[in-house]
Protein backbone atom coordinates (compact mmCIF):
# COMPACT_ATOMS: atom_id res chain seq x y z
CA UNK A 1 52.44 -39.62 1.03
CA UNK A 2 54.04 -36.26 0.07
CA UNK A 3 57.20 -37.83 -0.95
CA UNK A 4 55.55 -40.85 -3.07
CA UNK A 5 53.27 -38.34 -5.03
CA UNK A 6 56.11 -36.56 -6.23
CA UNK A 7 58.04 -39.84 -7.21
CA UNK A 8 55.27 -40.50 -9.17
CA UNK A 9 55.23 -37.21 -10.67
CA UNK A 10 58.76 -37.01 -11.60
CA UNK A 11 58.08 -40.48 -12.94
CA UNK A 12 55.50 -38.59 -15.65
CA UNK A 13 57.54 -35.64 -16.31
CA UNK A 14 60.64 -38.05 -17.44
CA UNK A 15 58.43 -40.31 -19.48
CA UNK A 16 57.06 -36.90 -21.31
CA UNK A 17 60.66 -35.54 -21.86
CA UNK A 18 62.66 -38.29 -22.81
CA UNK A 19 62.73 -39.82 -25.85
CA UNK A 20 59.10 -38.30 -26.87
CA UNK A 21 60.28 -34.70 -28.14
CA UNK A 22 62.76 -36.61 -30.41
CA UNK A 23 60.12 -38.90 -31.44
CA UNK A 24 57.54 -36.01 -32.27
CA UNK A 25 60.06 -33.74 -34.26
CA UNK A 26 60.45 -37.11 -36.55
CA UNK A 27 56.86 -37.49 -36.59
CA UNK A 28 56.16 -34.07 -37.97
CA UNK A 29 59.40 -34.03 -40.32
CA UNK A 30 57.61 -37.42 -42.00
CA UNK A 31 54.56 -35.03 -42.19
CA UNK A 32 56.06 -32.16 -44.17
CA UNK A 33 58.12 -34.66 -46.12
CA UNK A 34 55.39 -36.46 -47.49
CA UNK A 35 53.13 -33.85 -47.90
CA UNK A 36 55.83 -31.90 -50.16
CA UNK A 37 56.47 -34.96 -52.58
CA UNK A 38 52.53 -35.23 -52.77
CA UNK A 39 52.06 -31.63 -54.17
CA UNK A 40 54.88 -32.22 -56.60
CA UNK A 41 53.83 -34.93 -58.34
CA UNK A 42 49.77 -34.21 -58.55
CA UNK A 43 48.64 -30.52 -56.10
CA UNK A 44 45.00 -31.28 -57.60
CA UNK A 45 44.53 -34.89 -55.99
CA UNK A 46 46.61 -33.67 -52.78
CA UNK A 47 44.26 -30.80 -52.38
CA UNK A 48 41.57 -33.26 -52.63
CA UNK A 49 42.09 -35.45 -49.62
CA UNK A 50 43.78 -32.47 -47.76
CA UNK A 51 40.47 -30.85 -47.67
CA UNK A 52 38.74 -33.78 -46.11
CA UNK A 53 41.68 -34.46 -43.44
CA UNK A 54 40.29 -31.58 -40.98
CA UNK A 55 37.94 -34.21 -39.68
CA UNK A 56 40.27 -36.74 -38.66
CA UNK A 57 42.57 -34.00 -36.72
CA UNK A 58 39.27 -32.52 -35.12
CA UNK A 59 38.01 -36.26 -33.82
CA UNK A 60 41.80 -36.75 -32.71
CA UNK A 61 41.97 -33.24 -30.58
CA UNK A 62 38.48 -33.54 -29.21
CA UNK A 63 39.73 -37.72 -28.07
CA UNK A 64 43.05 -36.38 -26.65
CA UNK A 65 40.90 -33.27 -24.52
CA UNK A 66 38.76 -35.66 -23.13
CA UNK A 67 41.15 -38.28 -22.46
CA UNK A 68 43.37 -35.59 -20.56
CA UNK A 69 40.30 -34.50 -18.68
CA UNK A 70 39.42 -37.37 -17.68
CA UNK A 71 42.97 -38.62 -16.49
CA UNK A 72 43.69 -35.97 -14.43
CA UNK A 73 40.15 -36.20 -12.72
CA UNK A 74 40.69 -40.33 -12.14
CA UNK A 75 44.40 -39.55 -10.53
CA UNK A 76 43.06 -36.85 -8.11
CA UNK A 77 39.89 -39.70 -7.39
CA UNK A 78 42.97 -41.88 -6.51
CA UNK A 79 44.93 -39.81 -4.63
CA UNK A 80 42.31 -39.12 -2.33
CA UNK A 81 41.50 -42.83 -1.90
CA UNK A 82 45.28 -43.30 -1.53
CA UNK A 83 44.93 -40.51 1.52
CA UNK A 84 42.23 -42.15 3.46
CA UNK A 85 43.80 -45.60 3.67
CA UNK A 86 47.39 -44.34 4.47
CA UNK A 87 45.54 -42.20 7.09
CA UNK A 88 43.51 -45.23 8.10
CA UNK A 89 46.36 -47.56 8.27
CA UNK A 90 48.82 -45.16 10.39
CA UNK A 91 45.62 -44.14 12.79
CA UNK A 92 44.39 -47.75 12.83
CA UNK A 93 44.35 -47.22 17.14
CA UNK A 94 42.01 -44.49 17.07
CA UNK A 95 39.96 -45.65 14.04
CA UNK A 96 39.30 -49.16 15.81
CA UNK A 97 38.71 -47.41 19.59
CA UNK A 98 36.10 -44.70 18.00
CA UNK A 99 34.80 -47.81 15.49
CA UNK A 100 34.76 -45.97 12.44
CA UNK A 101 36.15 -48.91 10.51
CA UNK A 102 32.84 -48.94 8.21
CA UNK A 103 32.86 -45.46 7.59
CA UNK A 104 36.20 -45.46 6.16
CA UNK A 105 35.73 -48.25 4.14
CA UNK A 106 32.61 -46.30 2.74
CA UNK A 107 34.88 -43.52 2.21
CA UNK A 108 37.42 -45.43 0.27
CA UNK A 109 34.98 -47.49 -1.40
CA UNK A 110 33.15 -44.27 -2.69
CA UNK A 111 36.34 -42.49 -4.07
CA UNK A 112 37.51 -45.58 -6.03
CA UNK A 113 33.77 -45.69 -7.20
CA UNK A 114 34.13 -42.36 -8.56
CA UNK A 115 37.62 -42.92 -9.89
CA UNK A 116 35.98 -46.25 -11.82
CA UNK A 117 32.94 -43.64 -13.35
CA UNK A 118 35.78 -41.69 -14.54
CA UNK A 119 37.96 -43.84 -16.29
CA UNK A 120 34.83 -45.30 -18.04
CA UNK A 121 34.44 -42.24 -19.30
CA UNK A 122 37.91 -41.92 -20.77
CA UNK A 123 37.44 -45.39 -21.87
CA UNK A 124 34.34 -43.85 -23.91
CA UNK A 125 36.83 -41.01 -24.92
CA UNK A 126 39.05 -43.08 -26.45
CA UNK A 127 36.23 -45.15 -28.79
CA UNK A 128 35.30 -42.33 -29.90
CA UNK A 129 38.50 -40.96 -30.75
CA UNK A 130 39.56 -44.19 -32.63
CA UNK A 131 36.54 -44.88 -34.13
CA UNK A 132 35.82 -41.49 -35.72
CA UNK A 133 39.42 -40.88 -36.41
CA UNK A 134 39.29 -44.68 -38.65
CA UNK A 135 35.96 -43.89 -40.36
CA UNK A 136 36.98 -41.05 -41.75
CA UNK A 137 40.67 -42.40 -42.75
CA UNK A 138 38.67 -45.04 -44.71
CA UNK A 139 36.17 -42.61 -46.18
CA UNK A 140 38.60 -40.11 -47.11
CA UNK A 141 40.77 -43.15 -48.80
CA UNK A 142 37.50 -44.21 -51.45
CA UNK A 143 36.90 -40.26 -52.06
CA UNK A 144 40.95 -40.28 -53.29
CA UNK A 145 40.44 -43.21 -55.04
CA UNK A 146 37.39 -42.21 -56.73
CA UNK A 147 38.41 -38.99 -57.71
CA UNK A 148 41.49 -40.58 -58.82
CA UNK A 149 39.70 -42.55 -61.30
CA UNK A 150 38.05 -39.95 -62.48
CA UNK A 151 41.39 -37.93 -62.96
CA UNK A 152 42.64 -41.18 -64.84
CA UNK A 153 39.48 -41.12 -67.68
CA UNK A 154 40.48 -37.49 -68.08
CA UNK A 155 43.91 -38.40 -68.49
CA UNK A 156 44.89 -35.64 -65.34
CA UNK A 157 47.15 -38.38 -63.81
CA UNK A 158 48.95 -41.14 -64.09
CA UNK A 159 48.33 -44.59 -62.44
CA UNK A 160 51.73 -44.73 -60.60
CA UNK A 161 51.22 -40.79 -59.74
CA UNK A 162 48.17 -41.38 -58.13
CA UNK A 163 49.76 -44.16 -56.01
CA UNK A 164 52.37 -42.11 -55.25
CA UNK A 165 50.22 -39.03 -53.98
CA UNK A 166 48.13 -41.59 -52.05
CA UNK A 167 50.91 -43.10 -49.83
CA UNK A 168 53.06 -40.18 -49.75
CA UNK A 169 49.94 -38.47 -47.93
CA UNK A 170 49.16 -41.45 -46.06
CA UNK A 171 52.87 -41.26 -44.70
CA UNK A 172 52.06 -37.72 -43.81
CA UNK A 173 49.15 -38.69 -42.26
CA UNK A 174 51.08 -41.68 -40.27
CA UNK A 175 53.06 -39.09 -38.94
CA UNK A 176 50.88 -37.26 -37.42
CA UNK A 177 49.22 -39.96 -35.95
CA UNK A 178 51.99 -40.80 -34.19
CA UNK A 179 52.84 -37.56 -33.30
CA UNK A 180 49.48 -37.25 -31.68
CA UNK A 181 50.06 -40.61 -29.55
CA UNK A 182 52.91 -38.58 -28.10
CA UNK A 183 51.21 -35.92 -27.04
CA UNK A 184 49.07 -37.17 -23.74
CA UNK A 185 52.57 -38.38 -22.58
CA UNK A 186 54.44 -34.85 -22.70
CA UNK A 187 50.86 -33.11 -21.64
CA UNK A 188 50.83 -35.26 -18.82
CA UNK A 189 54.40 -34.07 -18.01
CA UNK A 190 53.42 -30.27 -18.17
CA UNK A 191 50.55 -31.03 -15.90
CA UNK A 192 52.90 -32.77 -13.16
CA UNK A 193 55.38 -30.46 -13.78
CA UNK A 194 53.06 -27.44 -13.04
CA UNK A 195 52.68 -29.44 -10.00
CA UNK A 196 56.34 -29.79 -8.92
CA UNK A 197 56.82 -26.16 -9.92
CA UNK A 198 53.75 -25.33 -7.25
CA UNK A 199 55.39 -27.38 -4.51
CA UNK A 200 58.88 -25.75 -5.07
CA UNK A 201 57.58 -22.13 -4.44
CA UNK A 202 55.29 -22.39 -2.18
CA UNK A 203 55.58 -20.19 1.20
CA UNK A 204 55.80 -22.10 4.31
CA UNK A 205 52.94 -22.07 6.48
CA UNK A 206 55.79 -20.90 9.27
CA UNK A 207 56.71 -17.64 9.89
CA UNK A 208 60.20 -16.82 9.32
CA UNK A 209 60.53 -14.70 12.47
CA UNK A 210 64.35 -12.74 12.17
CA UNK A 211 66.06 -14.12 15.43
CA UNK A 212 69.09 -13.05 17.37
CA UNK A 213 72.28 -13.87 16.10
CA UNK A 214 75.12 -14.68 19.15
CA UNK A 215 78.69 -13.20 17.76
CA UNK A 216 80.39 -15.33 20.77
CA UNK A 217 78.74 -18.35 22.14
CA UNK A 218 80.59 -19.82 24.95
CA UNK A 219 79.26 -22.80 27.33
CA UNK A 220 81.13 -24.65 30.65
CA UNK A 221 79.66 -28.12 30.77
CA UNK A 222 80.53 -29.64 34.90
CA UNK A 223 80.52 -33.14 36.16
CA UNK A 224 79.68 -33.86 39.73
């Protein structure tokens, strides 16, 4: 069981540290990329939908807490299940002779119940993550626009400057949506590697008693 928990956290920490650091320093170079060709072409209409972003990052963070939460709760809810029906299966004798077969099954049953609650609970995580993080995308999008318009009667801007600010924060924005789909990946692989790192130094549970050290063992061995 020992030995298959750790396979399966070794499995997380290489899926956080492969190609997902690469794929997050991109993310954020798109990011400061776009947002610099943004401020040089119009900083007023920039500022603008910069100053109504805040929202989407907050709805993303407070999806990707709760999502975390509720992942590491659901794996420890499995692990435990995992426990009692490896312990069940290997002591199947002395489960069947003492007839607790129904009791374990109630205890396995309960712990994947719990593990079920939990995930719902990311599930309800997530929705709200996506669906907060798209509203205000979309709002934030007619507020540029709008304003945009208005810049235009004013003669502030140019059509093909505000299309430019618009997409080149919009890229920006792209990138650190992506960025943030990295994220539970390589937090996952901090968690398990916290894990790994706990195992590692440990102290034994035995005593290391200092023995007695022979300088000159010698042994006769004689057949009859």
């Amino acid at each position: 069981l020992i030995l298959s928990q750790i396979d399966s956290d070794m499995t997380h920490i290489h899926n956080g540290i492969s190609e997902k650091i690469a794929l997050i320093v991109q993310n954020y170079a798109q990011m400061v990329g776009g947002l610099i060709v943004a401020f040089i072409i119009n900083w007023k209409l920039t500022l603008v939908m910069l100053a109504t972003s805040p929202w989407i990052v907050v709805t993303g963070a407070l999806g990707s807490w709760g999502t975390q939460k509720q992942t590491e709760k659901a794996k420890n809810f499995d692990g435990s299940a995992t426990g009692v029906a490896t312990e069940t299966i290997l002591g199947i004798r002395t489960v069947y002779s003492f007839a607790l077969e129904n009791a374990r099954i109630k205890a396995f049953s309960d712990l994947l119940l719990r593990a079920y609650r939990v995930i719902v609970r990311k599930a309800n995580f997530m929705g709200f993550s996506y669906g907060s993080t798209q509203f205000f995308m979309y709002g934030i999008e007619a507020l540029t626009f709008w304003y945009g318009t208005e810049m235009l009667k004013k003669n502030e801007i140019l059509p093909g400057d505000l299309l430019c600010v618009f997409f080149a924060v919009i890229i920006a924005a792209l990138g650190v949506g992506q960025a943030s789909q990295q994220m539970p990946d390589i937090t996952k692989a901090m968690l398990y590697a916290g894990k790994i790192n706990h195992i590692i130094n440990r102290e034994s549970a035995i005593p290391d008693v200092p023995g007695k050290i022979l300088d000159d063992l010698r042994g006769n061995i004689h057949f009859d």
